[in-house]
C-alpha atoms as a PDB file:
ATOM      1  CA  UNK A   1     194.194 137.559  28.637  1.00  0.00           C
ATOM      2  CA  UNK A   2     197.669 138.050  30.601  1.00  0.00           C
ATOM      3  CA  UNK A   3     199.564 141.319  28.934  1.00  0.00           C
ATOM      4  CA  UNK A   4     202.586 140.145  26.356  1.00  0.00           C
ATOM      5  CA  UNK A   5     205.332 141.632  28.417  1.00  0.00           C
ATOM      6  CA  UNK A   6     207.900 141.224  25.296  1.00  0.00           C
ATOM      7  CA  UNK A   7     211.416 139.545  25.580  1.00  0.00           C
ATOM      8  CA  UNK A   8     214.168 142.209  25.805  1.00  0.00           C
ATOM      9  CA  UNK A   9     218.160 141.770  24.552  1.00  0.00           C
ATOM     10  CA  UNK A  10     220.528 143.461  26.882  1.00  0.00           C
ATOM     11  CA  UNK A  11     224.157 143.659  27.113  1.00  0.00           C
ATOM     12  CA  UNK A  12     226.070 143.196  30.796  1.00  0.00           C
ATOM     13  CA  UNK A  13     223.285 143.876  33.689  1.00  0.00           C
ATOM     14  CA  UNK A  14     224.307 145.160  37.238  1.00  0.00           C
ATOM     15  CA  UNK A  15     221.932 143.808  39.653  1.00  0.00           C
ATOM     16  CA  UNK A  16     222.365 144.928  43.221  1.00  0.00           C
ATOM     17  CA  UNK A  17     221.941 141.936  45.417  1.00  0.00           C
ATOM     18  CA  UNK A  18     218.535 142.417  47.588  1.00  0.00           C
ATOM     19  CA  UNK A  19     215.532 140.246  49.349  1.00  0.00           C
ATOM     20  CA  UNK A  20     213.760 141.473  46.247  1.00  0.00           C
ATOM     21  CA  UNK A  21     215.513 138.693  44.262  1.00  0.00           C
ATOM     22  CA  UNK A  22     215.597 134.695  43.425  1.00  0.00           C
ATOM     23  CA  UNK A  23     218.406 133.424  41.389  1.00  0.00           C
ATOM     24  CA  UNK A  24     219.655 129.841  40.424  1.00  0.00           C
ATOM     25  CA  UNK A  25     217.759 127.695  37.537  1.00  0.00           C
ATOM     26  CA  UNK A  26     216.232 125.224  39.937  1.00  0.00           C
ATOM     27  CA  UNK A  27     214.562 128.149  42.036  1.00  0.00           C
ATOM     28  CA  UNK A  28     213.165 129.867  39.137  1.00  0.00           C
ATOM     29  CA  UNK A  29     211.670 127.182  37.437  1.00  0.00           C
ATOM     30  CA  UNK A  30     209.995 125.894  40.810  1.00  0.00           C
ATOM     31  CA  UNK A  31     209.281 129.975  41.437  1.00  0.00           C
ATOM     32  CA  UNK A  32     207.489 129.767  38.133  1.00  0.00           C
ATOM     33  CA  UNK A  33     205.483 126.039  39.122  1.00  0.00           C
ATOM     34  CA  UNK A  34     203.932 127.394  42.271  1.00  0.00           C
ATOM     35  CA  UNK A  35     203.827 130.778  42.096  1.00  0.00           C
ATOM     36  CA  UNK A  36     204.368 132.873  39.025  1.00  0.00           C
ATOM     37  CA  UNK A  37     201.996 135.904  39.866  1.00  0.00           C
ATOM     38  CA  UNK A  38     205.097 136.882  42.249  1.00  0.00           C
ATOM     39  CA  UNK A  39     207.587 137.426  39.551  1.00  0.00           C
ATOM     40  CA  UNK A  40     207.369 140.820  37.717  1.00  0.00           C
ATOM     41  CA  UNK A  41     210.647 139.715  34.892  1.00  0.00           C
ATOM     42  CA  UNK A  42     213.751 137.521  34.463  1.00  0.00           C
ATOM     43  CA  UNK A  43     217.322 138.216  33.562  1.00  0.00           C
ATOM     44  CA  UNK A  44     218.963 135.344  31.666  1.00  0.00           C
ATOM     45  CA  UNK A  45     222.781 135.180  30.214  1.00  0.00           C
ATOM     46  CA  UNK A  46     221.576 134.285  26.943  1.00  0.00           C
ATOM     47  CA  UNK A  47     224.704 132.353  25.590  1.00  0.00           C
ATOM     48  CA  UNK A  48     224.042 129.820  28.121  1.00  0.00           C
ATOM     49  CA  UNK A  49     222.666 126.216  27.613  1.00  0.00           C
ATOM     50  CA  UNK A  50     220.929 123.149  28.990  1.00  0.00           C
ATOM     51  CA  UNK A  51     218.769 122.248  32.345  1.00  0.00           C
ATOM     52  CA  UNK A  52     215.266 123.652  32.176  1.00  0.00           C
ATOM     53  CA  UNK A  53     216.741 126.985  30.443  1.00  0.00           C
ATOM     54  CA  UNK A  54     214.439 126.574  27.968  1.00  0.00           C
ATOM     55  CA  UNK A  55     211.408 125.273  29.824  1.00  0.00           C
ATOM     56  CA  UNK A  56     211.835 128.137  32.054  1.00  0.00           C
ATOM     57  CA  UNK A  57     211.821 130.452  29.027  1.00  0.00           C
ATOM     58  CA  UNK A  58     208.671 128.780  27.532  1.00  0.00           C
ATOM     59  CA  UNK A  59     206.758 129.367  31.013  1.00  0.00           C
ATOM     60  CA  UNK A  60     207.621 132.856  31.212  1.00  0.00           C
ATOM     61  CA  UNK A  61     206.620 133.476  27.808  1.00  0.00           C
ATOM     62  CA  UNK A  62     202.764 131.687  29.134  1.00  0.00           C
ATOM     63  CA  UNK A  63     202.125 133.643  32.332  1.00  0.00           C
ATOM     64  CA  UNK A  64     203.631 136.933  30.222  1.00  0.00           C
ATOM     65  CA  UNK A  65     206.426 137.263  32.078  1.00  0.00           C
ATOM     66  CA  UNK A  66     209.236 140.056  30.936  1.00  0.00           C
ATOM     67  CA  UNK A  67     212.250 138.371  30.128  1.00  0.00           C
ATOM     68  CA  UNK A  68     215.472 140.098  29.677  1.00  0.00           C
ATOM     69  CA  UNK A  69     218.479 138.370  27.799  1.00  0.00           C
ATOM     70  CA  UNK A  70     222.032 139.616  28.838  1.00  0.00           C
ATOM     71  CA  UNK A  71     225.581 139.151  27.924  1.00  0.00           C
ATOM     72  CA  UNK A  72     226.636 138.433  31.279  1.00  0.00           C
ATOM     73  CA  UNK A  73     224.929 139.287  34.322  1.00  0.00           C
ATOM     74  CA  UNK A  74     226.974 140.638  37.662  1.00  0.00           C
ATOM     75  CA  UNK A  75     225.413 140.477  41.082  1.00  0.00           C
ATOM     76  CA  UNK A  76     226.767 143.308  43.450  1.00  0.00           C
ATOM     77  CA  UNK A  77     226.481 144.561  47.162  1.00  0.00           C
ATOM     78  CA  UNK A  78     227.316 142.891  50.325  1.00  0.00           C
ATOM     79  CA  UNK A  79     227.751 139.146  50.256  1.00  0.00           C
ATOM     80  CA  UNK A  80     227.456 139.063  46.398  1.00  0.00           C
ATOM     81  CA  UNK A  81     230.532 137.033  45.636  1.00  0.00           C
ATOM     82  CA  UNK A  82     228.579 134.361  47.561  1.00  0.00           C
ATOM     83  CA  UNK A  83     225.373 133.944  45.307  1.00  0.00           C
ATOM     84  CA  UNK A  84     226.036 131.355  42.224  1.00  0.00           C
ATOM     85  CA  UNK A  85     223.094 132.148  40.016  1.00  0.00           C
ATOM     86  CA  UNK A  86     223.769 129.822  37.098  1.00  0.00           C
ATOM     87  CA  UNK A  87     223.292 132.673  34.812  1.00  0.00           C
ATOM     88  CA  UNK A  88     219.785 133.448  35.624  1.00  0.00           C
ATOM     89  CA  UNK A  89     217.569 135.853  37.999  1.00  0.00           C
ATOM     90  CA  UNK A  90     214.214 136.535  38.708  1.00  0.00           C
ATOM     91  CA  UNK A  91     212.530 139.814  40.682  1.00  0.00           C
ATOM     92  CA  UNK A  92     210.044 139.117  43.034  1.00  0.00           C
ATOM     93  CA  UNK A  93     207.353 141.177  44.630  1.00  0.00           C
ATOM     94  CA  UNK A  94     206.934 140.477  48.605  1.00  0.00           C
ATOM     95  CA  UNK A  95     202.852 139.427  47.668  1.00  0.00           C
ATOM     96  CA  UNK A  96     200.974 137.714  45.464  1.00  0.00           C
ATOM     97  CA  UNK A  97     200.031 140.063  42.310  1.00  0.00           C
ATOM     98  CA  UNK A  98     196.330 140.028  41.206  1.00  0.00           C
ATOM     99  CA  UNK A  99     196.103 139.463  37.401  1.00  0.00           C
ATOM    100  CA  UNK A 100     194.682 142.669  35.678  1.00  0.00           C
ATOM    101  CA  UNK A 101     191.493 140.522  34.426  1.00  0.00           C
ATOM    102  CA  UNK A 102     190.660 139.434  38.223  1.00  0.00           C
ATOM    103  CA  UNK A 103     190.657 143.320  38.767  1.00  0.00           C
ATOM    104  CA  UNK A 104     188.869 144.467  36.235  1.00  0.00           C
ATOM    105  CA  UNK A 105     186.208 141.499  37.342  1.00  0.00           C
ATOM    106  CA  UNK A 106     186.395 143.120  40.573  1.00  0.00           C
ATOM    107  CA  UNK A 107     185.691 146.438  39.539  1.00  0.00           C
ATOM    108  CA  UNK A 108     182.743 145.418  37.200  1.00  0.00           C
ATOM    109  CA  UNK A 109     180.794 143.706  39.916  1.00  0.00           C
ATOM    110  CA  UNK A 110     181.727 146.061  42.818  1.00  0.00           C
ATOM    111  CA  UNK A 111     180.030 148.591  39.882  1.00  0.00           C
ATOM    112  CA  UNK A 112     177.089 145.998  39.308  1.00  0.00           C
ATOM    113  CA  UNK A 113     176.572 146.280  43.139  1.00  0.00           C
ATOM    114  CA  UNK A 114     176.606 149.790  43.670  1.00  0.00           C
ATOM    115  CA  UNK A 115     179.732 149.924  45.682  1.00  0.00           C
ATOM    116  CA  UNK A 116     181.602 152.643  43.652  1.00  0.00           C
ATOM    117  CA  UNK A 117     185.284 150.734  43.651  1.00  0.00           C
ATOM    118  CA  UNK A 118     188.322 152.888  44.042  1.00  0.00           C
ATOM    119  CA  UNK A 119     191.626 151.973  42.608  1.00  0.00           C
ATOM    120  CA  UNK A 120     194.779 153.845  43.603  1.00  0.00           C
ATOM    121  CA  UNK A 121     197.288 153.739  39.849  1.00  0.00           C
ATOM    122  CA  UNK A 122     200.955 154.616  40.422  1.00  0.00           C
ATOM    123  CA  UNK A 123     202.606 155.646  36.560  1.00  0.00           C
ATOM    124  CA  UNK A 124     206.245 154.669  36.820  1.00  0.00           C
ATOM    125  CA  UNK A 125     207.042 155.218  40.503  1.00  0.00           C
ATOM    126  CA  UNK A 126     210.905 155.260  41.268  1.00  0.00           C
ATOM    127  CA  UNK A 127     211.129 155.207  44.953  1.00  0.00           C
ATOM    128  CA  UNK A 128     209.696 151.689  46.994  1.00  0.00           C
ATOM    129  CA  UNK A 129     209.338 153.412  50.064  1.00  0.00           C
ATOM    130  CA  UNK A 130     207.161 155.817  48.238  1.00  0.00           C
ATOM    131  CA  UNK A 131     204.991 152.870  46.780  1.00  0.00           C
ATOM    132  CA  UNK A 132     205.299 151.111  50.514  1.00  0.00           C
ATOM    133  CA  UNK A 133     203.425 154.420  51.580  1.00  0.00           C
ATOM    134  CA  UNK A 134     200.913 155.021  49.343  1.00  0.00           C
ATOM    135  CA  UNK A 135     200.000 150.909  49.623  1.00  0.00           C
ATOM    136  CA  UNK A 136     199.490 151.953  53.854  1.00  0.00           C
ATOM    137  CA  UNK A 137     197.137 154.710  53.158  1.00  0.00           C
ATOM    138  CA  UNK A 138     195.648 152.734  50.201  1.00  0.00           C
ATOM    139  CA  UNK A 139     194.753 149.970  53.129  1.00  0.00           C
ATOM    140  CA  UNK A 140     193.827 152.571  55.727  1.00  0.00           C
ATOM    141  CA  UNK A 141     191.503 154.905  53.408  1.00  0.00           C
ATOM    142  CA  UNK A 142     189.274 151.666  51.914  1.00  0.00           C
ATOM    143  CA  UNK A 143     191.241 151.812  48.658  1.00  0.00           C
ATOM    144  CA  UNK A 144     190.275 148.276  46.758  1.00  0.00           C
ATOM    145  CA  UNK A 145     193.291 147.681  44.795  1.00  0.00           C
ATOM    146  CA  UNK A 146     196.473 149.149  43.185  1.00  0.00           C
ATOM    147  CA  UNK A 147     197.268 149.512  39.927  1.00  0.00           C
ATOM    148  CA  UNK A 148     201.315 150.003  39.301  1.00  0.00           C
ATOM    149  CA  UNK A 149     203.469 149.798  36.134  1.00  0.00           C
ATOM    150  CA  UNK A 150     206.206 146.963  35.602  1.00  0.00           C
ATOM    151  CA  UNK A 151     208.818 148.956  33.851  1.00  0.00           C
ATOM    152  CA  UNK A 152     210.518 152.203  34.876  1.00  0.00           C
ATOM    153  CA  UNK A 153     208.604 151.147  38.162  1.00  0.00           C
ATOM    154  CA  UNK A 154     210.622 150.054  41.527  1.00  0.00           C
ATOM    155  CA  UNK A 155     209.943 146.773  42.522  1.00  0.00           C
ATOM    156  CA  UNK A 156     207.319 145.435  44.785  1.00  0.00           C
ATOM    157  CA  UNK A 157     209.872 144.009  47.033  1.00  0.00           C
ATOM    158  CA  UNK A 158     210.943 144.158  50.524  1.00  0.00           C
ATOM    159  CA  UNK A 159     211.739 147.941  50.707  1.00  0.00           C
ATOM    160  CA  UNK A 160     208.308 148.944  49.819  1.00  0.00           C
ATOM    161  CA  UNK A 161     206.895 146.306  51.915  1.00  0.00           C
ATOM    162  CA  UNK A 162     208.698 147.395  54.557  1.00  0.00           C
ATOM    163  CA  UNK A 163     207.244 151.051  54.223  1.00  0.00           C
ATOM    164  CA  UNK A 164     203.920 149.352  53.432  1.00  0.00           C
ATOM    165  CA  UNK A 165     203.959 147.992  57.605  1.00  0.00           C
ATOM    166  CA  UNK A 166     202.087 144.700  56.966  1.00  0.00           C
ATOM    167  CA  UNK A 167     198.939 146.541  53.940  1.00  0.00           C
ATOM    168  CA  UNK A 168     200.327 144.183  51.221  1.00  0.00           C
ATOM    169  CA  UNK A 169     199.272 141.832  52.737  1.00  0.00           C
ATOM    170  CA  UNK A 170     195.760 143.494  52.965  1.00  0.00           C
ATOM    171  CA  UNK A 171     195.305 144.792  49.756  1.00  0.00           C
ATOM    172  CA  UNK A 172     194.705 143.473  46.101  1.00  0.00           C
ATOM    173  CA  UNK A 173     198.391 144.704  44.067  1.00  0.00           C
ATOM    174  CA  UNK A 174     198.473 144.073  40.367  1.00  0.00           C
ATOM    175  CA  UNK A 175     201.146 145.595  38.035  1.00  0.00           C
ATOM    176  CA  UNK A 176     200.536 146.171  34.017  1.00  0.00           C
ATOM    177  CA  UNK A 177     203.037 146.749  31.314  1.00  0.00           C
ATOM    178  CA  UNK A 178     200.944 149.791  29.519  1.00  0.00           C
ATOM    179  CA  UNK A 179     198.828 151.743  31.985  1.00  0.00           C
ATOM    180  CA  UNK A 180     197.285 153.863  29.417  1.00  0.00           C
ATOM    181  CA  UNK A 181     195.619 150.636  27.654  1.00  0.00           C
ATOM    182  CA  UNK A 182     194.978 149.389  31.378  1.00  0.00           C
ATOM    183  CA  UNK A 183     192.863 152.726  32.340  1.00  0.00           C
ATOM    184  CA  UNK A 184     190.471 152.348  28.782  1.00  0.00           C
ATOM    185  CA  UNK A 185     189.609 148.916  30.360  1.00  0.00           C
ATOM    186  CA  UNK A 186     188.873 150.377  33.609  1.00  0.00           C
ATOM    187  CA  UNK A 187     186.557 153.243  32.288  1.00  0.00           C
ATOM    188  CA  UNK A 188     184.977 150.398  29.789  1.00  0.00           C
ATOM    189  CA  UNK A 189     184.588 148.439  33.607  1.00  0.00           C
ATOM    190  CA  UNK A 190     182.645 151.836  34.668  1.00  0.00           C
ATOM    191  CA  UNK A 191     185.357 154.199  35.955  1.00  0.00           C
ATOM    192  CA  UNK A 192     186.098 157.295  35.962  1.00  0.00           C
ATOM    193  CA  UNK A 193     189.907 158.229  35.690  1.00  0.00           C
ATOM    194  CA  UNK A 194     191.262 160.892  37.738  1.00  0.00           C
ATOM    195  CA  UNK A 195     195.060 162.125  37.366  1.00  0.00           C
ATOM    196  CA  UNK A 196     196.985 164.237  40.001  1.00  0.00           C
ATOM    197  CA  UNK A 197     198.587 166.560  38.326  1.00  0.00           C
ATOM    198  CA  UNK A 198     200.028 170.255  39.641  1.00  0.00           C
ATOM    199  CA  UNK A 199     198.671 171.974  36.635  1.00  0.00           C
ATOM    200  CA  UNK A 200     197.330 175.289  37.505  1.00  0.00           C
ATOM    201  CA  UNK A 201     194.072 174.624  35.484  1.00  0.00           C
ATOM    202  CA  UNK A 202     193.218 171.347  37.174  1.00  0.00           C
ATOM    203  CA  UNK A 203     190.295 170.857  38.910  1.00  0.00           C
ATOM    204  CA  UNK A 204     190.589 171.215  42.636  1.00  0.00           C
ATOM    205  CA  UNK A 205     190.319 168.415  44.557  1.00  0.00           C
ATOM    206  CA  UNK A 206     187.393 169.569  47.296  1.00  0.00           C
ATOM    207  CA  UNK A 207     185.488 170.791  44.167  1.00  0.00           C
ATOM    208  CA  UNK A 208     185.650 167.174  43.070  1.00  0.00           C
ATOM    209  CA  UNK A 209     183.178 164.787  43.315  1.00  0.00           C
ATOM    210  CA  UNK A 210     185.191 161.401  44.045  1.00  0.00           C
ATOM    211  CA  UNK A 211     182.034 158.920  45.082  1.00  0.00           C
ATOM    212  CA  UNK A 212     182.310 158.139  41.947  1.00  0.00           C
ATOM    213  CA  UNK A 213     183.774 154.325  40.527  1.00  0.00           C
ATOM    214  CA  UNK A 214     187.040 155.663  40.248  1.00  0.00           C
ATOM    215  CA  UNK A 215     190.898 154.965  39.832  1.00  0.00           C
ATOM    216  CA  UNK A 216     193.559 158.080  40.906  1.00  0.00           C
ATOM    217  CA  UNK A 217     196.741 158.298  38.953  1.00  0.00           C
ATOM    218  CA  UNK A 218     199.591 159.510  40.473  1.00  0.00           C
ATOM    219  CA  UNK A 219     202.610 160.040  38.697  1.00  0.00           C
ATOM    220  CA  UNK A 220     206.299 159.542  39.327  1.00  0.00           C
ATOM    221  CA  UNK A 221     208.451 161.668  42.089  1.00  0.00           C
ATOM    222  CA  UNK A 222     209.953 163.985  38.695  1.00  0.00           C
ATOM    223  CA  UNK A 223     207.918 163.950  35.354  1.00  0.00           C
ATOM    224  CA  UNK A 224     204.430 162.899  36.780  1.00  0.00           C
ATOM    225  CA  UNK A 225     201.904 161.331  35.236  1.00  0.00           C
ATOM    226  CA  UNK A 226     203.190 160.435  31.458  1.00  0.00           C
ATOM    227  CA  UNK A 227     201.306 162.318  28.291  1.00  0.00           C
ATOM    228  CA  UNK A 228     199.696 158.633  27.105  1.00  0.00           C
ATOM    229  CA  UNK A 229     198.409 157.919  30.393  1.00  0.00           C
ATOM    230  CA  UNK A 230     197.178 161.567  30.868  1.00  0.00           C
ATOM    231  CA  UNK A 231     195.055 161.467  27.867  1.00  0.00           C
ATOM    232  CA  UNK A 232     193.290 159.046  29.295  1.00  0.00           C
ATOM    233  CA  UNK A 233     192.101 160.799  32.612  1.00  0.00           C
ATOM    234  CA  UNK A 234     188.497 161.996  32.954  1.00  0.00           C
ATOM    235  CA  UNK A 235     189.715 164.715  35.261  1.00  0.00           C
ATOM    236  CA  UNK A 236     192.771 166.238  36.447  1.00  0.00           C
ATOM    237  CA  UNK A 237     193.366 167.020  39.653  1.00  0.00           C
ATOM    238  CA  UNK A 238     195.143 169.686  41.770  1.00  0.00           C
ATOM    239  CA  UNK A 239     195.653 169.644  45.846  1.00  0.00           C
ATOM    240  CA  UNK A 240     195.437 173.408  46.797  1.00  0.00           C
ATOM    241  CA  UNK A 241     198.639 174.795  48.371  1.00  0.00           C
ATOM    242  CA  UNK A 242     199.699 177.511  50.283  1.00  0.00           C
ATOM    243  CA  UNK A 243     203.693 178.074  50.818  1.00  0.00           C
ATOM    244  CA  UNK A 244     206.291 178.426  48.430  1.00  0.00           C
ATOM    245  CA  UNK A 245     206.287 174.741  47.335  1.00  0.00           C
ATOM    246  CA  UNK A 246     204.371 173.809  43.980  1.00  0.00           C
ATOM    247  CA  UNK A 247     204.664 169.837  44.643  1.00  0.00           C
ATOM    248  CA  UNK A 248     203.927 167.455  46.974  1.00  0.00           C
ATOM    249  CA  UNK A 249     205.490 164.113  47.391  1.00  0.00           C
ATOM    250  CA  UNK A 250     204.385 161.547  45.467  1.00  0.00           C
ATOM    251  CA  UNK A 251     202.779 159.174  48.522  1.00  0.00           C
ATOM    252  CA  UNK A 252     201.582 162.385  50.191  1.00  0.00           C
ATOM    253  CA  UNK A 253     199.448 163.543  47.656  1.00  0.00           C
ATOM    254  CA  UNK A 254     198.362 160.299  47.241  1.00  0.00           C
ATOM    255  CA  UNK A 255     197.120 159.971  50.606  1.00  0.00           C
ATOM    256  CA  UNK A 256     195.679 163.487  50.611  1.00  0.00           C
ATOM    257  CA  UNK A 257     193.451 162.015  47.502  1.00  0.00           C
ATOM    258  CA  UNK A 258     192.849 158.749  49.208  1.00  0.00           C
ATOM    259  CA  UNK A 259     191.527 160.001  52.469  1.00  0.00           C
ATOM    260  CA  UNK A 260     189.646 162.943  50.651  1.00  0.00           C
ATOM    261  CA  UNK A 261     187.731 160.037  49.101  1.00  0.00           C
ATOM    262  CA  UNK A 262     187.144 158.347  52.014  1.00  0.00           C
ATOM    263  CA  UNK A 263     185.704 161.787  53.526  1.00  0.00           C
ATOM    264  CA  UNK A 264     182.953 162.239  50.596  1.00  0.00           C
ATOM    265  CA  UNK A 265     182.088 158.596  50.833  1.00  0.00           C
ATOM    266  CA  UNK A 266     181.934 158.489  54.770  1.00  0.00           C
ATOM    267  CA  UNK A 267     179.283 162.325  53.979  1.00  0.00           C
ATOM    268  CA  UNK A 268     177.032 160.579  51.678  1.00  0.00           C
END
C-alpha cells in the first residue's frame, strides 16, 4: 500500500524557478498519466476552478501524492515572469522513484537468497549536492537502494543529479513520508538498522560487523538523525576521528560507511 502523504493548506508559496519543476494543468495531469512515481508533491492555488483541477487532485490523492493548497503561488528566479503555471506546480525527481513495497520485496528476497541487501537511508537531508554524493558512492560501493524522506528533504532533482554524475540512473531511489515506520518494515523484511550518529558511546564502525542485511541512516547536515527514527536503529554508529573536528559531512560519512561495507563483504 502507497503511504497517505496528507493534503496540506498553505498561504502564499515562493517557489524558486528550477529544472526540478513542471507547472501548467495540462502537464501535470499528463505528468500524473504516464509517470507519477516522478512526482514527490503538488502546489495548487486552491481558490481556483475548472479543467482537470479536480481530476488532477483525485489522482494525486491515488498514487499518495502530497498535495499542498496555497493562496497564491509566486514563481521566482531568472526567467520567472515567463512561466504561466495556471495556478498549479508539481516537483519532480530527475528518475523514476521505486515504490517502498517494490523495496521492501527486494529486500525480502535478496534476504531469502542469502545476499545480505544494503540500503543507504538519508533522514531529512537539506543539501542536493549532498544527496547527489552519497547516491555516487551508494552506486560505486554495491549499495542496492536508497531510502530518503519527502518532507524537510531537498528534492531529487537536477542539482543532486548533477552531483550524483549519471548513479541515478543506476540505482533503485525511493522516498517515504515517515522513515521511522519505513525502518520497522525493513527490520520485519530482515534488517538490521544502523544509525550514524557522533555520539561518544556509539559503537565504532571497524568494530562493526556490517555483512549483515542492513540499511545505514544518516542524518541531516545539523540535527542528525531525528529521535523517532533513532529509536528505531539496531546500532549506532561512530567513524573514529582524530583532529579537532567532531563531525563529518553528511555524504562523507556516508561514503566512509558505504565503502567500509563493501570492505567486510569483499573479506568474507
Amino acid at each position: 500500500m502507497k503511504p497517505n502523504r496528507g493534503f496540506h493548506k498553505g498561504n502564499e508559496r515562493k517557489i524558486r524557478l528550477s529544472e526540478d519543476l513542471l507547472w501548467g494543468i495540462h502537464p501535470v495531469f499528463e505528468a500524473l498519466e504516464q509517470e507519477p512515481e516522478r512526482i514527490s508533491e503538488i502546489f495548487i492555488v486552491k481558490d481556483r476552478k475548472g479543467g482537470k483541477r479536480e481530476e488532477i487532485i483525485e489522482n494525486a490523492r491515488k498514487e499518495g501524492i502530497k498535495v499542498n493548497f496555497v493562496s497564491s503561488l509566486k514563481l521566482t528566479g531568472e526567467d520567472a515572469s515567463q512561466v504561466r503555471h495556471q495556478g498549479m506546480v508539481a516537483k519532480m525527481s530527475q528518475t523514476s522513484l521505486m515504490p517502498f513495497d517494490e523495496l521492501l520485496d527486494m529486500f525480502r528476497e535478496k534476504v531469502k537468497q542469502g545476499l545480505n541487501p544494503r540500503v543507504i537511508a538519508l533522514d531529512s537531508l537539506q543539501d542536493p549536492h549532498n544527496i547527489g554524493a552519497i547516491i555516487r558512492s551508494a552506486h560505486a560501493s554495491g549499495v542496492d537502494a536508497v531510502l530518503a524522506t519527502r518532507e524537510r528533504s531537498a528534492p531529487i532533482g537536477g542539482t543532486a543529479a548533477k552531483s550524483a554524475a549519471g548513479a541515478m540512473a543506476h540505482l533503485d531511489i525511493c522516498q517515504v513520508t515517515n522513515l521511522a515506520q519505513s525502518l520497522q518494515s525493513l527490520k520485519d523484511a530482515g534488517a538490521w538498522i544502523f544509525g550514524a550518529v557522533k555520539d561518544a558511546d556509539a559503537q565504532s564502525l571497524y568494530q562493526s560487523d556490517l555483512v549483515l542485511p542492513a540499511c545505514v541512516v544518516v542524518g541531516s547536515e545539523g540535527s542528525g538523525i531525528r529521535p523517532l527514527v533513532k529509536k528505531q536503529c539496531d546500532v549506532l554508529l561512530s567513524i573514529p576521528m582524530e583532529g579537532q573536528l567532531d563531525s563529518l559531512n553528511s555524504s562523507v560519512a556516508a561514503g566512509v560507511i558505504m565503502f567500509e561495507m563493501l570492505r567486510q563483504r569483499q573479506l568474507r
